[in-house]
Protein backbone atom coordinates (compact mmCIF):
# COMPACT_ATOMS: atom_id res chain seq x y z
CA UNK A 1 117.24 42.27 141.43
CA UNK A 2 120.15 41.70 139.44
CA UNK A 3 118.02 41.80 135.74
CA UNK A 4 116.71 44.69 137.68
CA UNK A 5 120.22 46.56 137.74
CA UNK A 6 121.25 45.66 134.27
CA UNK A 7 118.29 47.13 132.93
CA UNK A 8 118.80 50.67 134.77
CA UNK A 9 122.53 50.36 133.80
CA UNK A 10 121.33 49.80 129.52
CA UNK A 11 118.87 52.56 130.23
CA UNK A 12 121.41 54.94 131.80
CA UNK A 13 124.18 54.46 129.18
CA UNK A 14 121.81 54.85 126.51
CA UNK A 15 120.73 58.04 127.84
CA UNK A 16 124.03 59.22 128.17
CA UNK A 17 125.42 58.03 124.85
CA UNK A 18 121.87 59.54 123.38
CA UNK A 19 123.51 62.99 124.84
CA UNK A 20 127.23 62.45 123.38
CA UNK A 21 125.52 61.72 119.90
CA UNK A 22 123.68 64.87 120.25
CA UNK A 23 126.47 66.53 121.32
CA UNK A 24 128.65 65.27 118.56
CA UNK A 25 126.27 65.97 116.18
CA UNK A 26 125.91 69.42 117.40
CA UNK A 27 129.44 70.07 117.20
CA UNK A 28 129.36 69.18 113.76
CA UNK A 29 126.01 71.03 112.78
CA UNK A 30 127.63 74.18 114.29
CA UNK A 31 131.22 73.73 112.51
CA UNK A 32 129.38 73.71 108.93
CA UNK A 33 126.92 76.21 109.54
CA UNK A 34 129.80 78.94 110.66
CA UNK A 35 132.08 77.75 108.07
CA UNK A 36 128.86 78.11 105.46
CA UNK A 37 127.89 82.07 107.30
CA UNK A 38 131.29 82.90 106.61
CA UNK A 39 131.75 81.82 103.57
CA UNK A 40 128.32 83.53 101.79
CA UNK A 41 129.18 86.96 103.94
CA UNK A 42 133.12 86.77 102.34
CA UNK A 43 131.18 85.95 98.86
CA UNK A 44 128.35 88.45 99.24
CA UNK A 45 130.21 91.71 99.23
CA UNK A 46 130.12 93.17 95.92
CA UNK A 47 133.44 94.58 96.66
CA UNK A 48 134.56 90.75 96.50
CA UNK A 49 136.72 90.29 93.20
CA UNK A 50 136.91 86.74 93.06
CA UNK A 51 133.87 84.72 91.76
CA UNK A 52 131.34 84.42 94.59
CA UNK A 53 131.64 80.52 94.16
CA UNK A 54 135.12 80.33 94.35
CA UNK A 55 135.32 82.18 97.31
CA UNK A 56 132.71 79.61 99.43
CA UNK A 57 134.22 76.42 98.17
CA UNK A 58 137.77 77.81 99.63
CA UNK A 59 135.99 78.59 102.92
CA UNK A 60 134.88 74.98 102.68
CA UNK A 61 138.16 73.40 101.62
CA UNK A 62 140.06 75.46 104.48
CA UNK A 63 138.26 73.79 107.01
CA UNK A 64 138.31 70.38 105.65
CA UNK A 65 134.45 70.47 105.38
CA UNK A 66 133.93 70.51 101.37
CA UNK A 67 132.79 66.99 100.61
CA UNK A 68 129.62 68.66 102.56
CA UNK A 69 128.74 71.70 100.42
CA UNK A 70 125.92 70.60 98.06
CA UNK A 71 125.32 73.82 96.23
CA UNK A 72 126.12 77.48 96.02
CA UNK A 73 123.71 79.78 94.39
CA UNK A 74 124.62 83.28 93.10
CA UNK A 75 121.81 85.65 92.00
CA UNK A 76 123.54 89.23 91.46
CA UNK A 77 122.28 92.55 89.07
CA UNK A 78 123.12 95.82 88.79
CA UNK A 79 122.78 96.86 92.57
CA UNK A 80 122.94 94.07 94.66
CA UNK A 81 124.21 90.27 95.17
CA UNK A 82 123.25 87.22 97.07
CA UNK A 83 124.60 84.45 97.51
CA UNK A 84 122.95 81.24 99.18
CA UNK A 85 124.74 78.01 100.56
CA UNK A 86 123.29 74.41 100.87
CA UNK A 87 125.46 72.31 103.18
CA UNK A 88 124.17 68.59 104.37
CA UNK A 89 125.51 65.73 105.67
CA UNK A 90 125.14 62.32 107.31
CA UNK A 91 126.32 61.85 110.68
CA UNK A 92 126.38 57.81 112.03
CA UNK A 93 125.31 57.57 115.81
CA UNK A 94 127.17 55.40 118.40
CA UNK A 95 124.78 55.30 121.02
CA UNK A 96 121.52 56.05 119.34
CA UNK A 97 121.31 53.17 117.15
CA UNK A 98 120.80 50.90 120.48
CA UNK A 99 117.14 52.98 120.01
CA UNK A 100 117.12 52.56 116.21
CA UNK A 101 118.28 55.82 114.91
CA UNK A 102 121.52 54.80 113.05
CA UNK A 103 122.10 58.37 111.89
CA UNK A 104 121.57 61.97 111.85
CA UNK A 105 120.98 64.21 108.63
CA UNK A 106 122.35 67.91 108.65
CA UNK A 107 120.62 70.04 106.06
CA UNK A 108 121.84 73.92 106.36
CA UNK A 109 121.39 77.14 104.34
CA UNK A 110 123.49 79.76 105.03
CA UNK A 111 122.44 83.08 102.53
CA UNK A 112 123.67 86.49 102.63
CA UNK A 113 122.50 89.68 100.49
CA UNK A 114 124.45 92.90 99.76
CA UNK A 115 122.08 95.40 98.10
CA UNK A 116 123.25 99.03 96.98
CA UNK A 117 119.67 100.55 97.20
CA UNK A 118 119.24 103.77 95.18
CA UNK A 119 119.31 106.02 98.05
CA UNK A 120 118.92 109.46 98.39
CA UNK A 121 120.15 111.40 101.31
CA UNK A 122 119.60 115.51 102.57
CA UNK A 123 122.13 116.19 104.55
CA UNK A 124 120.71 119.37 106.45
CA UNK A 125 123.75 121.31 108.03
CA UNK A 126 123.75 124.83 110.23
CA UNK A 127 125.83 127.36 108.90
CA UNK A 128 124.58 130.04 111.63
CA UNK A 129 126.86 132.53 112.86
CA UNK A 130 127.28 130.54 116.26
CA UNK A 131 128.76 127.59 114.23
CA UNK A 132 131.96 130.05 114.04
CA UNK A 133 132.19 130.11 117.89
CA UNK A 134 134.54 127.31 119.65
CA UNK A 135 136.09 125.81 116.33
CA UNK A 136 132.26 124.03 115.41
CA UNK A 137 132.31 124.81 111.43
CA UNK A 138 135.73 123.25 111.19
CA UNK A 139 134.37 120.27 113.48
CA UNK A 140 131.27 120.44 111.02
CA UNK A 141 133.81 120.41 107.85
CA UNK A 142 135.58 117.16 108.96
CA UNK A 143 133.01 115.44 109.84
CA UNK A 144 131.02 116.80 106.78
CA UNK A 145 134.03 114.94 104.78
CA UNK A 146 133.63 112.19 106.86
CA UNK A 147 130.20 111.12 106.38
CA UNK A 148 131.05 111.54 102.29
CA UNK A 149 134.18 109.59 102.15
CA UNK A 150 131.83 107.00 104.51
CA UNK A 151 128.90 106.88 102.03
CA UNK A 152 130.38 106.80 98.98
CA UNK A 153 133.38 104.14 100.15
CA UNK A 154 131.83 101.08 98.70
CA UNK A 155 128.87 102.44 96.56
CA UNK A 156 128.13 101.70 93.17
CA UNK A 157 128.44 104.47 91.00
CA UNK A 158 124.81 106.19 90.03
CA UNK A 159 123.26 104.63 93.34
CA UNK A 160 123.58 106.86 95.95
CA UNK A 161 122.82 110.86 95.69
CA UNK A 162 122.97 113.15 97.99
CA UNK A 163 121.59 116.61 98.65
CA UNK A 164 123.50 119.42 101.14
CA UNK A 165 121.11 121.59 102.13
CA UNK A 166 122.82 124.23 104.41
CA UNK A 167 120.75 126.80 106.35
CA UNK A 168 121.00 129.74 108.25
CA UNK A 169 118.17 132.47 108.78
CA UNK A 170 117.01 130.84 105.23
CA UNK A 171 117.92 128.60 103.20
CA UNK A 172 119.05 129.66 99.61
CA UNK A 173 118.17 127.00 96.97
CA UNK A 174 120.89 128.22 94.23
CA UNK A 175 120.22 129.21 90.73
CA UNK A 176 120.01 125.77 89.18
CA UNK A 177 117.04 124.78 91.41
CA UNK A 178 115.22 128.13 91.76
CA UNK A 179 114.98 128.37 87.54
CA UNK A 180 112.85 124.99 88.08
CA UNK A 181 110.36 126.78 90.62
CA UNK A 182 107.53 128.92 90.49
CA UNK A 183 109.52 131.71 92.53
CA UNK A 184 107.89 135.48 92.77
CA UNK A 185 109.64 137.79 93.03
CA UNK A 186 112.55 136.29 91.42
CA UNK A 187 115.78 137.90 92.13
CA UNK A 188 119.20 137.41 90.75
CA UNK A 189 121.21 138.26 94.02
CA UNK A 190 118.69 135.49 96.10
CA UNK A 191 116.38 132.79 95.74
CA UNK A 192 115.21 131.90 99.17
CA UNK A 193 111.05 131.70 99.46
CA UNK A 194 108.93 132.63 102.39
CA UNK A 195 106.78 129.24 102.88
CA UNK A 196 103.30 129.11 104.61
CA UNK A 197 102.23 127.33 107.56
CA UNK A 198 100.33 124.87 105.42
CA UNK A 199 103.57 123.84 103.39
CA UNK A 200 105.24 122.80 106.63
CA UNK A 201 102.12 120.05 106.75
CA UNK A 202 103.91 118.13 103.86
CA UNK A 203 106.70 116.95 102.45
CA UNK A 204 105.75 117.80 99.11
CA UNK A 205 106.82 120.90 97.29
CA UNK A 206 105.91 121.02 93.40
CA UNK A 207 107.73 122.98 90.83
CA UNK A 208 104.13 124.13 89.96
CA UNK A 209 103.38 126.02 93.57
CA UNK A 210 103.98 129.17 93.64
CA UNK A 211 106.10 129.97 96.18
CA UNK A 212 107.03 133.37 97.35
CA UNK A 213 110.72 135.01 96.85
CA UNK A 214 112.30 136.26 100.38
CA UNK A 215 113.73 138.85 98.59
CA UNK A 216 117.25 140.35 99.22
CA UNK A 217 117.63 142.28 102.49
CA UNK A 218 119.60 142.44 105.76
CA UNK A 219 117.00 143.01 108.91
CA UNK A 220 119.50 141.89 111.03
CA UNK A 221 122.66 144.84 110.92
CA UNK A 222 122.06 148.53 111.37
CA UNK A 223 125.34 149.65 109.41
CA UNK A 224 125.29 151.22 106.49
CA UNK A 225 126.46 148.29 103.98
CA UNK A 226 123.90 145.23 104.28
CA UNK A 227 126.12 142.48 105.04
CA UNK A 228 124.29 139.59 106.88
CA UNK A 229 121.63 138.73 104.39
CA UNK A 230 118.77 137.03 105.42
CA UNK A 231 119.44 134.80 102.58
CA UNK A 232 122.56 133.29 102.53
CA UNK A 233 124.96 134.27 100.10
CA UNK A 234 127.78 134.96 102.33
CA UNK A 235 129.92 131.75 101.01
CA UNK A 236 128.76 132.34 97.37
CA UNK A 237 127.78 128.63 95.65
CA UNK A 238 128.46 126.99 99.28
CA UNK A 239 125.67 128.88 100.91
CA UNK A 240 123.59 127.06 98.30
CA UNK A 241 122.01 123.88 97.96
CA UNK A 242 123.67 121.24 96.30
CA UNK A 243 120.85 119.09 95.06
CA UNK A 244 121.29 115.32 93.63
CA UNK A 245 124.47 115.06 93.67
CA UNK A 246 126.84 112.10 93.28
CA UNK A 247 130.20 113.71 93.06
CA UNK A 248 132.19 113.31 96.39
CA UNK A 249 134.79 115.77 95.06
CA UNK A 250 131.91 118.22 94.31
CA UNK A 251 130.67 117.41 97.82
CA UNK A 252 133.85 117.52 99.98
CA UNK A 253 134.28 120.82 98.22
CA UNK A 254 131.47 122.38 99.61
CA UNK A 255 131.82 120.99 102.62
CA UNK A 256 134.91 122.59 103.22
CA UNK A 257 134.04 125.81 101.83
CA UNK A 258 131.01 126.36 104.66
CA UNK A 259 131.14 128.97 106.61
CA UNK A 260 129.00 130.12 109.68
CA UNK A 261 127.07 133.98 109.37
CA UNK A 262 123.63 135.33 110.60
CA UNK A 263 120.23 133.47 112.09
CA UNK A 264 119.07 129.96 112.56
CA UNK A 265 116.06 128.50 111.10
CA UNK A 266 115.97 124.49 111.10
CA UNK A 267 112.79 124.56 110.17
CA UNK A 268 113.29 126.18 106.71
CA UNK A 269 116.26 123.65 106.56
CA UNK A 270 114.35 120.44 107.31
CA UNK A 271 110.98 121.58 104.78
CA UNK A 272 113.56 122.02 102.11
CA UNK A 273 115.53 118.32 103.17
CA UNK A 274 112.40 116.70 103.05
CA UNK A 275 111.10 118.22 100.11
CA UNK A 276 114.43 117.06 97.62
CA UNK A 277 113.03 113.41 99.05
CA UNK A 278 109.75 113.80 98.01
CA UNK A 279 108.35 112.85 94.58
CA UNK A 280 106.70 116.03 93.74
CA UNK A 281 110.16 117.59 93.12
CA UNK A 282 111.11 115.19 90.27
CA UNK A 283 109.88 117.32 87.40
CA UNK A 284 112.44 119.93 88.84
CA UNK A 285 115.06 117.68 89.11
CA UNK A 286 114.08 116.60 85.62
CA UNK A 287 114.48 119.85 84.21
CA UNK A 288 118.15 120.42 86.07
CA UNK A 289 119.18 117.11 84.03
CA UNK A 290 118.30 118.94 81.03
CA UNK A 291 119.93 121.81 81.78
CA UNK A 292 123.38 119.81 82.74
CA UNK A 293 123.17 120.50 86.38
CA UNK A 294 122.22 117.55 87.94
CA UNK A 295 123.73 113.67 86.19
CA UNK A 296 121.31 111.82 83.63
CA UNK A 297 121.67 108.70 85.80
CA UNK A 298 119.25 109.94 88.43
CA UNK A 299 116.15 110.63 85.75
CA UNK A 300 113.53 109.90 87.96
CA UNK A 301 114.40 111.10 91.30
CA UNK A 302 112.71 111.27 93.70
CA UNK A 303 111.97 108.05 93.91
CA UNK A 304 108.32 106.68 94.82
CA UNK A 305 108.35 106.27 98.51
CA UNK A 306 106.83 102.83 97.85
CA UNK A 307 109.62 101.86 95.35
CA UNK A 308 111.27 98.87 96.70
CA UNK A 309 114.69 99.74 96.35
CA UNK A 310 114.52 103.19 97.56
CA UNK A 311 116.34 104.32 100.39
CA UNK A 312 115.16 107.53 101.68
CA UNK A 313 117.41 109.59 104.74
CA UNK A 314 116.94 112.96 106.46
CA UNK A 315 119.83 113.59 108.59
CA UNK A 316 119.60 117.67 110.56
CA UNK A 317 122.05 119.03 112.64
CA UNK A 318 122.18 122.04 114.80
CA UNK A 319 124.58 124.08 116.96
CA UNK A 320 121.56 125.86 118.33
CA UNK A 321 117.41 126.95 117.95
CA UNK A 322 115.14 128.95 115.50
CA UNK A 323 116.02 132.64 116.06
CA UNK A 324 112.39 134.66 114.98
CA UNK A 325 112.36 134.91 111.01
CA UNK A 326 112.11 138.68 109.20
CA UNK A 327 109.90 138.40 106.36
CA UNK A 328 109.75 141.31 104.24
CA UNK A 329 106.72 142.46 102.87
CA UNK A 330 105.76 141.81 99.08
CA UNK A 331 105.86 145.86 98.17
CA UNK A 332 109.28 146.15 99.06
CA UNK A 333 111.14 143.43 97.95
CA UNK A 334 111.52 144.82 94.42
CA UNK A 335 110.08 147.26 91.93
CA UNK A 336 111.11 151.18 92.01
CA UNK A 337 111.63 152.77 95.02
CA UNK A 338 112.34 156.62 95.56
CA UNK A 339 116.26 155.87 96.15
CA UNK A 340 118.44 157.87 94.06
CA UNK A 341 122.30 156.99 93.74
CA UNK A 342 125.34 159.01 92.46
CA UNK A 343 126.95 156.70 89.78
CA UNK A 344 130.25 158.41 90.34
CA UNK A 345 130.73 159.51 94.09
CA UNK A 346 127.91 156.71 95.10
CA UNK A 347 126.33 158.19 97.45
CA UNK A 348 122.42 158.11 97.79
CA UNK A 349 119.62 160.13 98.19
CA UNK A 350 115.65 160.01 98.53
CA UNK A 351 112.54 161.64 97.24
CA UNK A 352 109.99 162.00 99.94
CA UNK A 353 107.13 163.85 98.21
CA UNK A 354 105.09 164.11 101.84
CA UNK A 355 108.13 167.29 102.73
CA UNK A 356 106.47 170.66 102.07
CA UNK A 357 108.10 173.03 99.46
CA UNK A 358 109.93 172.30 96.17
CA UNK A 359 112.54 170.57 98.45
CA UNK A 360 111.67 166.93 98.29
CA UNK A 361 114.95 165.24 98.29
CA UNK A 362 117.06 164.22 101.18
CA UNK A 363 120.96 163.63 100.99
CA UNK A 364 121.84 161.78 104.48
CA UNK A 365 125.80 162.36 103.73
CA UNK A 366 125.23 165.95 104.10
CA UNK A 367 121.89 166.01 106.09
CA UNK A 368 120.46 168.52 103.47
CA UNK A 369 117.24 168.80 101.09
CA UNK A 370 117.47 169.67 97.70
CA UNK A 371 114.96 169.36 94.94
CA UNK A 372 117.07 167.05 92.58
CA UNK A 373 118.37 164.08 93.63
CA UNK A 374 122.35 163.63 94.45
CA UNK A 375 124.48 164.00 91.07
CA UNK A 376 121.60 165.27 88.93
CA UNK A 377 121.81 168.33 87.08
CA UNK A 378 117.93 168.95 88.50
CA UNK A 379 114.93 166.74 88.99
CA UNK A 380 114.11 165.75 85.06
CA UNK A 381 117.63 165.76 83.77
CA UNK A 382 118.96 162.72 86.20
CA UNK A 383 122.91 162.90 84.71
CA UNK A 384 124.62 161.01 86.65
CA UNK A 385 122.18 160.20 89.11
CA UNK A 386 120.09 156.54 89.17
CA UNK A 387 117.05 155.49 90.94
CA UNK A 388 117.85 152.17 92.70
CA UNK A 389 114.59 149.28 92.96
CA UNK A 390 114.29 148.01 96.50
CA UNK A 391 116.09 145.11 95.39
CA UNK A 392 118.98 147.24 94.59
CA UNK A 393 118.87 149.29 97.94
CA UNK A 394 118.55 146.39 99.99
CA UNK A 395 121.79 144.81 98.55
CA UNK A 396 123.42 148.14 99.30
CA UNK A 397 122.37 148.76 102.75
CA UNK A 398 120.81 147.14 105.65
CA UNK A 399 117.35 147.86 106.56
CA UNK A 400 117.63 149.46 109.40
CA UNK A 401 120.17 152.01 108.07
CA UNK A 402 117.62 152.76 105.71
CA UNK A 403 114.39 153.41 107.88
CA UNK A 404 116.84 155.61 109.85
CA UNK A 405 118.76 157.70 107.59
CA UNK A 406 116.53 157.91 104.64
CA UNK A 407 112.89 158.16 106.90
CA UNK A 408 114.03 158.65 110.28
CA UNK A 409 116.35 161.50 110.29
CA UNK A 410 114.80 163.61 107.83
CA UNK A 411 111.14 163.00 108.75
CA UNK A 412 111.98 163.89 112.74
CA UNK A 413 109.50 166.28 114.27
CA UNK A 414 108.27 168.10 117.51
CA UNK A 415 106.46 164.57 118.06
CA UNK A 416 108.16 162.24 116.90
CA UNK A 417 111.91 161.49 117.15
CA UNK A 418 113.77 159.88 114.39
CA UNK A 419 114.19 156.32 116.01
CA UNK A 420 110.25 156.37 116.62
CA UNK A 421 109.67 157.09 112.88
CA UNK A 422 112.72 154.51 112.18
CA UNK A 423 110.83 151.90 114.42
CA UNK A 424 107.82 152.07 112.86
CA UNK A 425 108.92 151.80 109.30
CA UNK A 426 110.70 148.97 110.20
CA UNK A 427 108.37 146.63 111.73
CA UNK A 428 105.23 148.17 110.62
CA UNK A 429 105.80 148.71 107.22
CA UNK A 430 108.65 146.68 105.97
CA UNK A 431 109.48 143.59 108.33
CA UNK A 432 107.02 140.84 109.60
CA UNK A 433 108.48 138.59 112.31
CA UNK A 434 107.90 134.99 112.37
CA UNK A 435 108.38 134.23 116.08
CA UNK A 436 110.63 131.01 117.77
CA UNK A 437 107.54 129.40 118.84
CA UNK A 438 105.87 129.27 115.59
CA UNK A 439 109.19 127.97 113.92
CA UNK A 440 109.39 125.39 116.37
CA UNK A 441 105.94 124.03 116.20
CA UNK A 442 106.35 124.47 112.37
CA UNK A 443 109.32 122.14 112.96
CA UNK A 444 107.79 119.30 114.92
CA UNK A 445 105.15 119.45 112.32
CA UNK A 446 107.50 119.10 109.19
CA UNK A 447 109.85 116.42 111.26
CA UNK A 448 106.13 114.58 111.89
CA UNK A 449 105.16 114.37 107.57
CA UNK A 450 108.64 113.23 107.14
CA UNK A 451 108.23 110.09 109.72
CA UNK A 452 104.67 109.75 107.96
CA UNK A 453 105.95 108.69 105.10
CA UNK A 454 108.91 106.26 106.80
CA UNK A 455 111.73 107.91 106.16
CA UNK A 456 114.57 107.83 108.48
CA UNK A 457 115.47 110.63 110.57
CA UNK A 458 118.65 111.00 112.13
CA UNK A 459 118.93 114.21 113.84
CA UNK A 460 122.18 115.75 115.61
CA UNK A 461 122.55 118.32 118.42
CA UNK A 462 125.93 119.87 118.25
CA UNK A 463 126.69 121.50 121.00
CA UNK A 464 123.20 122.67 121.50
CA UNK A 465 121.49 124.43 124.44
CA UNK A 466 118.91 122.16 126.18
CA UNK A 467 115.77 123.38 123.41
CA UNK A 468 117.93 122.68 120.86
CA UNK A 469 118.71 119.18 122.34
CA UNK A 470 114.90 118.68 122.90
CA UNK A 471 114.34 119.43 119.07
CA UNK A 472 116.31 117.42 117.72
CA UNK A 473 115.30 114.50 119.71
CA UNK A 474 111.34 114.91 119.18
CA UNK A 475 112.73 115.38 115.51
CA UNK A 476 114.46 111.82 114.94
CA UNK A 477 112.38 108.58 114.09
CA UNK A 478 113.58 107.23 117.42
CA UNK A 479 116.39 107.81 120.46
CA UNK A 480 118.65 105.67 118.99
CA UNK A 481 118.51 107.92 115.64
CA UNK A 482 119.20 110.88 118.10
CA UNK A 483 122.70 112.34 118.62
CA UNK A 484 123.81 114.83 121.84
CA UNK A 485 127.63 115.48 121.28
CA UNK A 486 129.96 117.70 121.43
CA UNK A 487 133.27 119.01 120.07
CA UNK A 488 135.18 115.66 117.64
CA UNK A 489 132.43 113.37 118.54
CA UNK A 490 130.72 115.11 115.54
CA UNK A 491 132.93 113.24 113.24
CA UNK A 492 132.24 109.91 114.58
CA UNK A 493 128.62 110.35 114.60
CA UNK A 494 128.50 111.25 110.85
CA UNK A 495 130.76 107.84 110.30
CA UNK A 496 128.27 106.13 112.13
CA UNK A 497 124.97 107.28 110.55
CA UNK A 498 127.02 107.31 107.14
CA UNK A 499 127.91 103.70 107.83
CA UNK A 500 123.93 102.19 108.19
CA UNK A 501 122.96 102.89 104.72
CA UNK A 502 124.15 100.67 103.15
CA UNK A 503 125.42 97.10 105.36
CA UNK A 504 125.80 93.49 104.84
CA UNK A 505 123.62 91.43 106.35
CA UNK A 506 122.93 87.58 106.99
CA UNK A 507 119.17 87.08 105.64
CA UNK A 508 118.53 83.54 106.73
């Protein structure tokens, strides 16, 4: 019995002395491999001045553990680093050598990787007239600045580019891009395009497809001067898109200088976003290299979706829904019309040939015919009196005022009052409505051939009424790439989806 008791009492202290070995040896495992994780993150960062080895061997000697670092491993180029720790050592038992295990071996790798991908980023951003209500384009401005002070903190230069794409009823693509595009008509004052359903279906967009010009109107205001263009060109340059850029400055700059007038279509805005990410628009961005607009260093963007250090990102946000879209149609957008103006006093005047008599001209200033236009001496000898295109009278006045004054009012009858005759020549023969619930399907389908091809979508409703909200969430890749907020929390959401693009991560 006694044997009996001395052989329980060997068994139980070896099992417990088994457990402080493993404990011990635990400890130890655990000290090295933090000291190691630290030490390759603190190294890793390509902000790190000091030499990546240097930096892990003081991690090592600070914690008294450097007679166990076998070997550090640095592989760096032009875009990323990583850095790779081997740590071992042998630890004597106590207890476990009464079982014939005289030591334990610890064999660690701690590795980290900091990689500057060549991203490319649209930044899609609302500049609707609602964004002026309750202080939301100066919420949008910081937190615009934000996002670029964010993303370009730490990046190498040439890496990261990044395209502000801001929309309102339509989103104007600037000069620079438009002269690579197969835009008809193509007008000086705008360069917006009317795109088909089918062009919603994909993210490409080629330099080589023709696209159609919106032309130059304003179907929204029924006063005389046109004023809220259905193009935007009511902040000049900043109602433009900024395409490849990677000047923060440049970027801040037009942040700042946004400013909130007319319709919404996010739709437009996200087909455009998604199109400066695809690699059908690289010929385009090609040619605004060439023509100095756009830095030499990104020759080649797009990127191929498939090219492993490409990082792609689509980030939308929106203070409301699609309002209907006014398309104009293709015979009035440019070419002569039968508008006459007074190069001295300015004041217009139209030839409708379908008034009986020799008086075919009406002057709306003075309600009168006449058979010569305002300001000419008579019908052939014009003197100081110009016909105007469409293009021209639609930068003058608003469409409505038009069908009104220059149709309406003179072409009243005993059947027909002027607003019936305005009416009709407004959405019969010049306007063609593209209605909410075809912009929002053409949405989902757009935000749908964006997550086809795995890009990230981070979507933000600012603001928004409950559609809006629902939008944007069936928009982003997931809910966590969704964002409801309100008010400041703009700003903090554009540091936080500016902040994932580029991170530091442990890889082993």
């Amino acid at each position: 019995m006694t044997i009996f008791g001395v052989i329980i009492f060997v068994i139980i202290l070896t099992v417990g002395g088994i457990a402080v070995d493993v404990m011990r040896y635990e400890y130890k495992r655990v000290s090295l491999q933090n000291t190691a994780d630290r030490a390759v993150l603190a190294a890793g960062s390509m902000s790190q001045p000091n030499a990546a080895e240097n930096v892990v061997r003081d991690y090592f000697r600070s914690e008294g553990l450097e007679d166990y670092l076998v070997a550090v491993n640095v592989d760096r180029g032009l875009n990323f680093r990583n850095v790779s720790v081997q740590s071992a050592d042998t630890f004597p038992t106590m207890f476990m050598r009464l079982v014939g295990i005289d030591e334990l071996s610890i064999n660690l790798v701690s590795a980290s990787e900091e990689r500057y991908n060549n991203v490319e980023v649209s930044l899609v951003l609302d500049i609707s007239g609602s964004m002026n209500d309750n202080g939301r384009i100066q919420d949008l401005r910081r937190a615009g600045v934000e996002f670029i002070d964010t993303l370009f903190g730490n990046a190498e230069p040439g890496r990261v580019s990044v395209s502000i794409i801001p929309y309102a009823g339509q989103v104007n693509p600037g000069s620079a891009l438009a002269r690579q595009m197969s835009i008809s008509p193509r007008l000086t004052q705008s360069q917006c395009v009317d795109f088909t359903e089918n062009q919603f279906r994909t993210t490409e967009l080629s330099p080589l497809t023709p696209l159609t010009g919106t032309g130059h109107f304003d179907p929204s205001l029924d006063g005389m001067a046109a004023q809220m263009f259905t193009c935007p060109v009511h902040a000049g340059v900043y109602s433009q898109i900024s395409a490849f850029s990677s000047d923060p400055v440049e970027l801040r700059r037009q942040i700042t200088n946004l400013t909130g007038y007319g319709g919404t279509s996010i739709d437009v805005g996200v087909k455009w976003g998604a199109a400066l990410l695809d690699p059908s628009m690289r010929p385009a961005i090609s040619g605004m290299i060439a023509a100095g607009d756009v830095t030499d260093s990104f020759e080649g963007r797009p990127l191929d979706y498939d090219d492993p250090s490409a990082l792609k990102i689509l980030v939308v946000m929106t203070d409301g829904v699609n309002d209907r879209e006014a398309r104009m149609i293709p015979t009035h957008k440019t070419g002569e019309s039968p508008v006459y103006v007074d190069t001295i006093d300015n004041n217009v005047s139209i030839y409708l040939p379908s008034r009986p008599g020799n008086r075919k001209y009406y002057v709306p200033f003075i309600r009168s015919w006449q058979d010569h236009p305002w300001g000419a001496i008579d019908a052939q000898n014009l003197d100081s009196a110009r016909r105007l295109t469409w293009d021209q009278v639609w930068a003058r006045h608003s469409v409505y005022w038009v069908a009104l004054n220059l149709y309406g009012i003179p072409l009243r009858n005993q059947w027909y009052s002027e607003y019936d005759i305005a009416n009709n020549q407004y959405n019969n023969w010049w306007i063609k409505f593209t209605e909410r619930a075809e912009k929002d399907q053409r949405l989902a389908t757009i935000c749908e051939a964006v997550r086809a091809r795995d890009i990230p979508i981070f979507t933000i409703a600012f603001d928004a009424p409950p559609n809006g909200v629902a939008a944007m969430r069936d928009c982003a890749t997931s809910d966590s790439h969704f964002f409801d907020v309100e008010g400041a929390d703009l700003v903090g959401t554009f540091r936080a989806i500016a902040g994932t693009i580029s991170r530091l991560r442990l890889t082993q």
